[in-house]
Protein backbone atom coordinates (compact mmCIF):
# COMPACT_ATOMS: atom_id res chain seq x y z
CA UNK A 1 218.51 93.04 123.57
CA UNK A 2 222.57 94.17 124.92
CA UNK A 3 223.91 90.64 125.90
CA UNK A 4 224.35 90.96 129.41
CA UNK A 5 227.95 89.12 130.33
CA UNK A 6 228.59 87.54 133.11
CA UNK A 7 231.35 89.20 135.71
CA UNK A 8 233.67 87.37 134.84
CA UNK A 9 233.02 87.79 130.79
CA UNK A 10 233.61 91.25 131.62
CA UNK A 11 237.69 92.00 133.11
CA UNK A 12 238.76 94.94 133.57
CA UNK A 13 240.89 96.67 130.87
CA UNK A 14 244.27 98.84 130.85
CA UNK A 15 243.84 102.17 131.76
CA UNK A 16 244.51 104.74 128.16
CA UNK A 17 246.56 107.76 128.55
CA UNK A 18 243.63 109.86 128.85
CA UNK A 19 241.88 108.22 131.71
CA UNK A 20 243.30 110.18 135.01
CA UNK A 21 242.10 113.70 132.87
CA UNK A 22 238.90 112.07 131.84
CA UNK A 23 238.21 110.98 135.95
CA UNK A 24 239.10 114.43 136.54
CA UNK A 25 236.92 115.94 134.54
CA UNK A 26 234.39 113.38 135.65
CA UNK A 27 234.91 114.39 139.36
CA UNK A 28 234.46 118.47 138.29
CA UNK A 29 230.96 118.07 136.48
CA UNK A 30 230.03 115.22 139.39
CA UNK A 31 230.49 118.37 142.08
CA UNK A 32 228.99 121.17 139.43
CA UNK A 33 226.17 118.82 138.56
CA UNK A 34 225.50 117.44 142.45
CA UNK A 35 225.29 120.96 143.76
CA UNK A 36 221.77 121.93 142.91
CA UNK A 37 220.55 118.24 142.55
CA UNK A 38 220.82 116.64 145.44
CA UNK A 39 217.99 118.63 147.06
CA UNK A 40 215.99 119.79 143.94
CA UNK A 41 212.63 119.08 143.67
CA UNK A 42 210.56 119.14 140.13
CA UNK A 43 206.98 120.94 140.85
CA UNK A 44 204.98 120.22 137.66
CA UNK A 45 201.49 122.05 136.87
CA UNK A 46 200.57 120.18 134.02
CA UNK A 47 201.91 117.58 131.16
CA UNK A 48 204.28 120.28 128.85
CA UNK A 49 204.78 122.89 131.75
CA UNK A 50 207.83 123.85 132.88
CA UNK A 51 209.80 122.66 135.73
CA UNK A 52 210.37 125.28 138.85
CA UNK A 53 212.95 124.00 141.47
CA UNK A 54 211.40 123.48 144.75
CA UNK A 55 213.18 123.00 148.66
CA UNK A 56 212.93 119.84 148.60
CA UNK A 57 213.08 116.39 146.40
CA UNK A 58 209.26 114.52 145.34
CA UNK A 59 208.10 112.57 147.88
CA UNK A 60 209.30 108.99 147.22
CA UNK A 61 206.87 106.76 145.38
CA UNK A 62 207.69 103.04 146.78
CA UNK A 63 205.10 101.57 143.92
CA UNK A 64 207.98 102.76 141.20
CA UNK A 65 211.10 101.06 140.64
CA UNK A 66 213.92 102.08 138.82
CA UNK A 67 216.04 98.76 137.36
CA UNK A 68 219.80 99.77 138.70
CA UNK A 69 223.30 98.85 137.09
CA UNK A 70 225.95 98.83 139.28
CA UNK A 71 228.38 97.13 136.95
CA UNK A 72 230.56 99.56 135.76
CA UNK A 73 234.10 100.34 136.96
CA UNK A 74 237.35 102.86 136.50
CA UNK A 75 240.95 101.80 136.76
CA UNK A 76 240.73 104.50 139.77
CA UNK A 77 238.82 102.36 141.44
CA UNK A 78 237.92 98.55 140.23
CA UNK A 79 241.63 99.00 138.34
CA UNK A 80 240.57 98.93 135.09
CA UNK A 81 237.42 99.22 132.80
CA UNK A 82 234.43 97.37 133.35
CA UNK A 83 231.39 97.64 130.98
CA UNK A 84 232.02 100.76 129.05
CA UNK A 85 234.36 98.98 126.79
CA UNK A 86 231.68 96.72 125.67
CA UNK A 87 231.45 96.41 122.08
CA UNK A 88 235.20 97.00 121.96
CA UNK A 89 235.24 100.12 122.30
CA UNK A 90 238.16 102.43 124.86
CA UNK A 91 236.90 104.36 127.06
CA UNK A 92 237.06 107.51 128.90
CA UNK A 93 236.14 108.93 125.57
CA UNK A 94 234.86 106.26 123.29
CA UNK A 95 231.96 104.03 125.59
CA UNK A 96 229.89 101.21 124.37
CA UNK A 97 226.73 103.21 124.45
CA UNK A 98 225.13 105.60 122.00
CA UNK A 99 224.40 108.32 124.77
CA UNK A 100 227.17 109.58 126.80
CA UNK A 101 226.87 109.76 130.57
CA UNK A 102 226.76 113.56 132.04
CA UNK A 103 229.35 112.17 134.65
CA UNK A 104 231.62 111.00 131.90
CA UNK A 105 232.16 106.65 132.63
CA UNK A 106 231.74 106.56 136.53
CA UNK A 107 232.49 103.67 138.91
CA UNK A 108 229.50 102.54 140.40
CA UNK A 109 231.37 101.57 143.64
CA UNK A 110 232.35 105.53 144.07
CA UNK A 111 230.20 106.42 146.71
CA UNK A 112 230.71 110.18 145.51
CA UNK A 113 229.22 108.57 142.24
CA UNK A 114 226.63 106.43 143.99
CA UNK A 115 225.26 109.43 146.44
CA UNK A 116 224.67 111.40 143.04
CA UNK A 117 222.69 108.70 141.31
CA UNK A 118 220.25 108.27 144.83
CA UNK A 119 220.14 112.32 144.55
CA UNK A 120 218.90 111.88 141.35
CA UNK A 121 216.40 108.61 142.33
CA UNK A 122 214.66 110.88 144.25
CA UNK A 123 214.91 114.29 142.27
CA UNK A 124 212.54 111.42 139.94
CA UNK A 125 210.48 111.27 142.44
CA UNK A 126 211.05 106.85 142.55
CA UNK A 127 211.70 104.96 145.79
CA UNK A 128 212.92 101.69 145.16
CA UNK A 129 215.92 100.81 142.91
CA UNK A 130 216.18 97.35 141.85
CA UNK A 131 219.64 96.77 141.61
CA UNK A 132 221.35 94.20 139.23
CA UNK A 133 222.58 91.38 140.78
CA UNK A 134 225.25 88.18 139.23
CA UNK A 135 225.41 85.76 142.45
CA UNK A 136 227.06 85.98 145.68
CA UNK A 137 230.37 87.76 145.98
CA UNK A 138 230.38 89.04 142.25
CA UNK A 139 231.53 92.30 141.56
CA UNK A 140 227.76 93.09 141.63
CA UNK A 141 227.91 92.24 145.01
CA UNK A 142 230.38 93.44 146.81
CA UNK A 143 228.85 97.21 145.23
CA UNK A 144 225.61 96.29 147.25
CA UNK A 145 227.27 98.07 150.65
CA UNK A 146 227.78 101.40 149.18
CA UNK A 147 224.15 101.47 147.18
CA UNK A 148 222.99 100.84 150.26
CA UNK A 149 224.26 103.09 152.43
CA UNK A 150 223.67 106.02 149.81
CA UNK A 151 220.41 105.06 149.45
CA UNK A 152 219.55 105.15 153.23
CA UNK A 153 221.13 108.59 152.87
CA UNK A 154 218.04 109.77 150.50
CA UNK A 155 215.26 107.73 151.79
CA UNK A 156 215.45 105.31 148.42
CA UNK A 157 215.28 101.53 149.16
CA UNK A 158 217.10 98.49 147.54
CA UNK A 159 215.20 95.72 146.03
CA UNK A 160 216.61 92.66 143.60
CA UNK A 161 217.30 92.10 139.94
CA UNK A 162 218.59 88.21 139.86
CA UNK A 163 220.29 87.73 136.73
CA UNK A 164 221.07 84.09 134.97
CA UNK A 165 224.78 84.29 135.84
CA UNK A 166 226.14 80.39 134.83
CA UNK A 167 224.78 77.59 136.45
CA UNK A 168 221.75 79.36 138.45
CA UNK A 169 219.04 77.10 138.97
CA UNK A 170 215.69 77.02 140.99
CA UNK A 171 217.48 75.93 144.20
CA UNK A 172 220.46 78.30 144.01
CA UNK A 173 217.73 81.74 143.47
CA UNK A 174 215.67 79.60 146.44
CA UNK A 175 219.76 80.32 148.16
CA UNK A 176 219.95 83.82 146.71
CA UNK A 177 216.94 85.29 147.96
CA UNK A 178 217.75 83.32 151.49
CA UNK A 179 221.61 85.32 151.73
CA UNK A 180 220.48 88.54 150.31
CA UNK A 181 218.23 89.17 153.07
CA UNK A 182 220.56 87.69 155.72
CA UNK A 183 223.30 89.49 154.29
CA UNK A 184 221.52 92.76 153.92
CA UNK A 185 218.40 92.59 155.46
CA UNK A 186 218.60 94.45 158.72
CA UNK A 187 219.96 97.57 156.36
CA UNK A 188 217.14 100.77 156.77
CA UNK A 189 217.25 100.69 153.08
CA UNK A 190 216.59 97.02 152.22
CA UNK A 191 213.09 97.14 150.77
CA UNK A 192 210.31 95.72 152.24
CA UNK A 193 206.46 96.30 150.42
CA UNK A 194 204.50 97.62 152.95
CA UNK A 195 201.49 96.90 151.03
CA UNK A 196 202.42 93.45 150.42
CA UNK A 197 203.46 91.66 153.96
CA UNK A 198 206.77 93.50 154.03
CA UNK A 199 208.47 90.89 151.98
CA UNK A 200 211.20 91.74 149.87
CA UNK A 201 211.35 92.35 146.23
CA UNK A 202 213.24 90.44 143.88
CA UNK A 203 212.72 90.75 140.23
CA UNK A 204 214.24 87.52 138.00
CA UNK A 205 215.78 88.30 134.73
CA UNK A 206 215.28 85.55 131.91
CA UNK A 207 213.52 83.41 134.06
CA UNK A 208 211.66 81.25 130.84
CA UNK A 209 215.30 79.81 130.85
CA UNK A 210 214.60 77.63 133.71
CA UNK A 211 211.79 75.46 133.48
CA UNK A 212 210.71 74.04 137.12
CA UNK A 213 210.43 76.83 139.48
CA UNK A 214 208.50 74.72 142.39
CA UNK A 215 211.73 75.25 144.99
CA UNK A 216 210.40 79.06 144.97
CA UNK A 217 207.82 77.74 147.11
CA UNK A 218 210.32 77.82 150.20
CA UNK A 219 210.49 81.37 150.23
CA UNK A 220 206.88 82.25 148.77
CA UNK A 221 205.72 83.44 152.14
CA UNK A 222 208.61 85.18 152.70
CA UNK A 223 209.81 87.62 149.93
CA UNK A 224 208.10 88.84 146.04
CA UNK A 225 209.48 87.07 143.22
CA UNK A 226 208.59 88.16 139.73
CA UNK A 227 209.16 86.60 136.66
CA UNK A 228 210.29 88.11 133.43
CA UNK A 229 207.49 87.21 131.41
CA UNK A 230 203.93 88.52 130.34
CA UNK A 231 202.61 84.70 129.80
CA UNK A 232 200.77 83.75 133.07
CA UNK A 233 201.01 80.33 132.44
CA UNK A 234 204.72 80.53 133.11
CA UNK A 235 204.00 82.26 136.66
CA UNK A 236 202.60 79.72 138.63
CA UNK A 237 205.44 79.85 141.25
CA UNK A 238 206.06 83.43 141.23
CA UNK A 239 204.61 86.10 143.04
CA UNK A 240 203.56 88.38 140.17
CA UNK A 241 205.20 89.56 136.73
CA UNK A 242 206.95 92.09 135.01
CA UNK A 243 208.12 92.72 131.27
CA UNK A 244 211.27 94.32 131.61
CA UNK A 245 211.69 95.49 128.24
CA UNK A 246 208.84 97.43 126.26
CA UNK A 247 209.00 98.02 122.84
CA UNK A 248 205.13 100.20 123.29
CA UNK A 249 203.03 97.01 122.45
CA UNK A 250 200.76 96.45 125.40
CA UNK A 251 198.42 93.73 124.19
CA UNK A 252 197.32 91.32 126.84
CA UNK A 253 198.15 93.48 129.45
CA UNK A 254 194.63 93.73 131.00
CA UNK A 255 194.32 90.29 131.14
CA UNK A 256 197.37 89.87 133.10
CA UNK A 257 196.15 92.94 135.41
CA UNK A 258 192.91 90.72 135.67
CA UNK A 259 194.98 87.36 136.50
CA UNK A 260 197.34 89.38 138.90
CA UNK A 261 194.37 90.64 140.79
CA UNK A 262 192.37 87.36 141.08
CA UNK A 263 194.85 85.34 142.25
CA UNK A 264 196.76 87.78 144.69
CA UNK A 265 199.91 88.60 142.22
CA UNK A 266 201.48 91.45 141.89
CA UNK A 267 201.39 93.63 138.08
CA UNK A 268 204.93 95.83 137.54
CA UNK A 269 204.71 96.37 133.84
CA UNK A 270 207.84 97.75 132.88
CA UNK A 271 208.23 101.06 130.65
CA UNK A 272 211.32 102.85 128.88
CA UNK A 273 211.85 105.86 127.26
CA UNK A 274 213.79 104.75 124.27
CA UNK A 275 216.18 101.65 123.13
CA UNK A 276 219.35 102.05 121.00
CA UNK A 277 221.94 98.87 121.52
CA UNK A 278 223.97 100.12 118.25
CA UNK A 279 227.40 101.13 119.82
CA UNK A 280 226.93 98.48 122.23
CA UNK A 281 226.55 95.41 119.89
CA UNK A 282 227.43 96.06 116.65
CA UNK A 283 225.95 94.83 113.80
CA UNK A 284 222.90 93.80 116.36
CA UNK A 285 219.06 93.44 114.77
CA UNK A 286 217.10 94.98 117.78
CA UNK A 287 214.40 97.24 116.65
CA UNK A 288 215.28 100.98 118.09
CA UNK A 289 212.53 102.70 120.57
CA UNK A 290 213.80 106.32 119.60
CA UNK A 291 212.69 109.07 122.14
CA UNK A 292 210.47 111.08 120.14
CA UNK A 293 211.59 113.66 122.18
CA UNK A 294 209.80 112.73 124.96
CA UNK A 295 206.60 111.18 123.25
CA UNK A 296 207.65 107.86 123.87
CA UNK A 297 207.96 107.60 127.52
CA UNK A 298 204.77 109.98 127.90
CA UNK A 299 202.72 106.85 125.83
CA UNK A 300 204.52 104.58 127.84
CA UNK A 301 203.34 105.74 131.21
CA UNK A 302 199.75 106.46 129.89
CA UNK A 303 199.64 103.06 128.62
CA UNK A 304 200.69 101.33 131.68
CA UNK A 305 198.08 103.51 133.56
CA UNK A 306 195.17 103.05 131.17
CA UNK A 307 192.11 101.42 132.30
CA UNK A 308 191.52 99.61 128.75
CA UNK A 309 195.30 98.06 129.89
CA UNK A 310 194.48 97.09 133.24
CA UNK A 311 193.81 99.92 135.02
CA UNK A 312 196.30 101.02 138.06
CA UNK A 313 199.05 98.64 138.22
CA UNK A 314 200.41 97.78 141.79
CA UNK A 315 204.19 98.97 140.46
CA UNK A 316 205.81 100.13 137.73
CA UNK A 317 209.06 99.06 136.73
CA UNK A 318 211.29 101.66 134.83
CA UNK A 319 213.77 100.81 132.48
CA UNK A 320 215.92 101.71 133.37
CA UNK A 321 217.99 104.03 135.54
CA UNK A 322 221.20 103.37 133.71
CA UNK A 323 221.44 100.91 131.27
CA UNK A 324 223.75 102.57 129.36
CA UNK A 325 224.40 99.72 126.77
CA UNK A 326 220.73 99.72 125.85
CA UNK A 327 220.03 103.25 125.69
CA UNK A 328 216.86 102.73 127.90
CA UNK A 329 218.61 105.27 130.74
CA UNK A 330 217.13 108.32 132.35
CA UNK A 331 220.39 108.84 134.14
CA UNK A 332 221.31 112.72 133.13
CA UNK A 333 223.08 112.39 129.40
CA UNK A 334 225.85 114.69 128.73
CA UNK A 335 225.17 117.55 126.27
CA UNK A 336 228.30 118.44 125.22
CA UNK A 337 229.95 114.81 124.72
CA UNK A 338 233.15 114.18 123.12
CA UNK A 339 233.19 114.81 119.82
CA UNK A 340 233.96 112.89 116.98
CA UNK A 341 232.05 109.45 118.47
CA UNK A 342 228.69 110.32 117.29
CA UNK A 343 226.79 110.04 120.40
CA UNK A 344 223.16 111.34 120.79
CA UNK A 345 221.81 113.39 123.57
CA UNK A 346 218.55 114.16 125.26
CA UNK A 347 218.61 117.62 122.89
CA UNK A 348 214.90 118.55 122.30
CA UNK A 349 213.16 116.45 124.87
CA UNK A 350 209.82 118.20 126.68
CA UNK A 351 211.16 120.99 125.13
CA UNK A 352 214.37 121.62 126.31
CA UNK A 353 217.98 122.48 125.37
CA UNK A 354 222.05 122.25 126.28
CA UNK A 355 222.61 122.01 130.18
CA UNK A 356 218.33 121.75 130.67
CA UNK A 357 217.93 118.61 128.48
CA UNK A 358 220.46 116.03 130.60
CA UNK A 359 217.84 116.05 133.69
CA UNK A 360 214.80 116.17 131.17
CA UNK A 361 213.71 112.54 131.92
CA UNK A 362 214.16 112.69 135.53
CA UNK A 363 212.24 115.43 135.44
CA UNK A 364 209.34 114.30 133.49
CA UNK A 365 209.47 110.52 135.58
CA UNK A 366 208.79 112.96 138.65
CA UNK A 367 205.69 114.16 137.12
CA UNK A 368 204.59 110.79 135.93
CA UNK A 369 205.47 109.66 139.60
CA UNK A 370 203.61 112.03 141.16
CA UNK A 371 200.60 111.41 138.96
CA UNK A 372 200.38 107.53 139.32
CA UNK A 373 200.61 108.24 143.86
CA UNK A 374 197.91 110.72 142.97
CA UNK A 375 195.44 108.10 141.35
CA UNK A 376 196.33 105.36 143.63
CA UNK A 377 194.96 107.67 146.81
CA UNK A 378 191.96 108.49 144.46
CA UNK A 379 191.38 104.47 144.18
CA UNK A 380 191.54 103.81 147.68
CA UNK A 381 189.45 106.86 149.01
């Protein structure tokens, strides 16, 4: 997998010549793009049918979670680079990914930006972002107000993504969970399961790296903590599991749908619809997931849906929104990038082409959405 730095590994850089045209341009397709998304809706018939835009957005489905990167920054306005000159690449028009955003490299602290991407949360029919967090008053952070309020705006909520920033222990996530909801809390968008007590969510990234999680028990009865893991003998102290990154093998799963249910857990396997690190981390090993235009995230879903896997999950995690770095986004992908860099694009997928093919997984997570609400009501009836 990307290495994931900490803030601090990652500075900004000098803006290049180019940038102010490139955040121009940026700003132009953010406005051509935003005007029919922001209140499109995705009415699918069947699996392989074409989209028709609707009134209104999906309704919101609270039991899928998109994982959320709010890392990345402009020299317009972080003052310089952050994230898309990973793997030493410069950016506006050469990015450390292998996909180029449809946006061109945004700042995630642009609320412009920001009120796009919860547009587009919700065009996917998915309530809950799980936002990537680095410890309190990281850059991470201080981009929670924004994603919060823009969220709000389009009825997504906000849940956690605790990442192993130096020196977290036990005791300091026990001090995490404790001033994320003081600090944010009383927000309409901070998520709270209503299924589950009301608690909030918080997901913990590379949690095997810390052996002694009893201090969780201080906030057990207060928020969900998941574990990045799919051994259950590692989540004694958590409140359920999650995989994070899914390379299609699902073995053991319905045992840990089967442990999960026995012993009040919650199941949120995660899915993706490819992986591609190349640009990102060169010379890296990391198998690739390609898309298969579109195959790959269709098996995905099915799996994590399938009785002989467990049968209905209580979430599913999606990854991921917008890791960029890891290729795993559904995040619109230009079509026409710059040229010259080699980057891919969402060409082919479900069908589609040019313009129609940046909002094809968005499109297709609304159906999958949709489908997973539909067969929880079926379940409970």
């Amino acid at each position: 997998m990307t290495p994931r730095p900490t803030p601090s590994s990652s500075p900004p850089s000098s803006s290049p010549p180019s940038a102010t045209r490139r955040a121009e341009v940026s700003r132009r397709r953010l406005l051509a793009l935003g005007a029919g998304a922001a209140t499109a809706g995705i009415a699918w018939n069947a699996i392989g049918s074409a989209p028709s835009a609707a009134a209104q957005p999906p309704p919101a489905n609270y039991d899928v979670h998109f994982f959320y990167y709010p890392w990345y920054g402009t020299p317009e306005v972080s003052g310089g680079w952050r994230h898309w000159q990973q793997g030493g690449f410069e950016p506006p028009e050469a990015i450390g990914a292998d996909f180029y955003p449809a946006l061109g490299p945004y700042d995630a602290g642009d609320p412009a930006v920001v009120d796009q991407h919860m547009a587009w949360v919700r065009r996917a029919g998915v309530g809950v972002v799980a936002t990537t967090w680095w410890g309190q008053g990281g850059f991470e952070d201080r981009q929670v107000p924004v994603l919060l309020d823009a969220a709000a705006a389009h009825g997504v909520r906000v849940a956690w993504h605790l990442e192993p920033y130096g020196g977290r222990t036990a005791a300091s996530t026990v001090a995490d969970i404790r001033y994320i909801d003081a600090t944010y809390g009383a927000h309409p968008a901070f998520h709270r399961d209503a299924g589950h007590g009301d608690r909030p969510v918080f997901y913990v990234f590379n949690s095997l790296s810390i052996a002694d999680w009893s201090p969780l028990s201080a906030v057990a009865q207060d928020a969900i903590v998941l574990t990045q893991t799919t051994d259950i003998s590692k989540a004694t102290h958590f409140g359920g599991l999650y995989n994070y990154t899914n390379f299609g093998d699902m073995t053991g799963w319905q045992g840990i749908a089967d442990w999960c249910r026995a012993n009040g857990r919650i199941w949120a396997p995660s899915i993706s619809p490819s992986y591609l690190d190349d640009r990102a981390v060169p010379g890296n090993t990391t198998p690739e997931l390609p898309h298969n235009d579109g195959e790959t995230y269709d098996q995905q879903w099915s799996g994590a849906l399938a009785p002989e896997n467990g049968g209905l999950p209580d979430w599913v995690s999606i990854t991921s929104f917008n890791e960029w770095h890891e290729g795993s986004m559904v995040e619109p992908v230009s079509s026409a990038p710059p040229a010259g860099h080699g980057y891919k694009t969402f060409e082919g997928a479900y069908g589609t082409t040019g313009a129609a093919s940046e909002t094809a997984y968005l499109d297709r997570t609304a159906l999958w959405a949709a489908r997973f609400a539909a067969a929880r009501a079926e379940g409970r009836r």
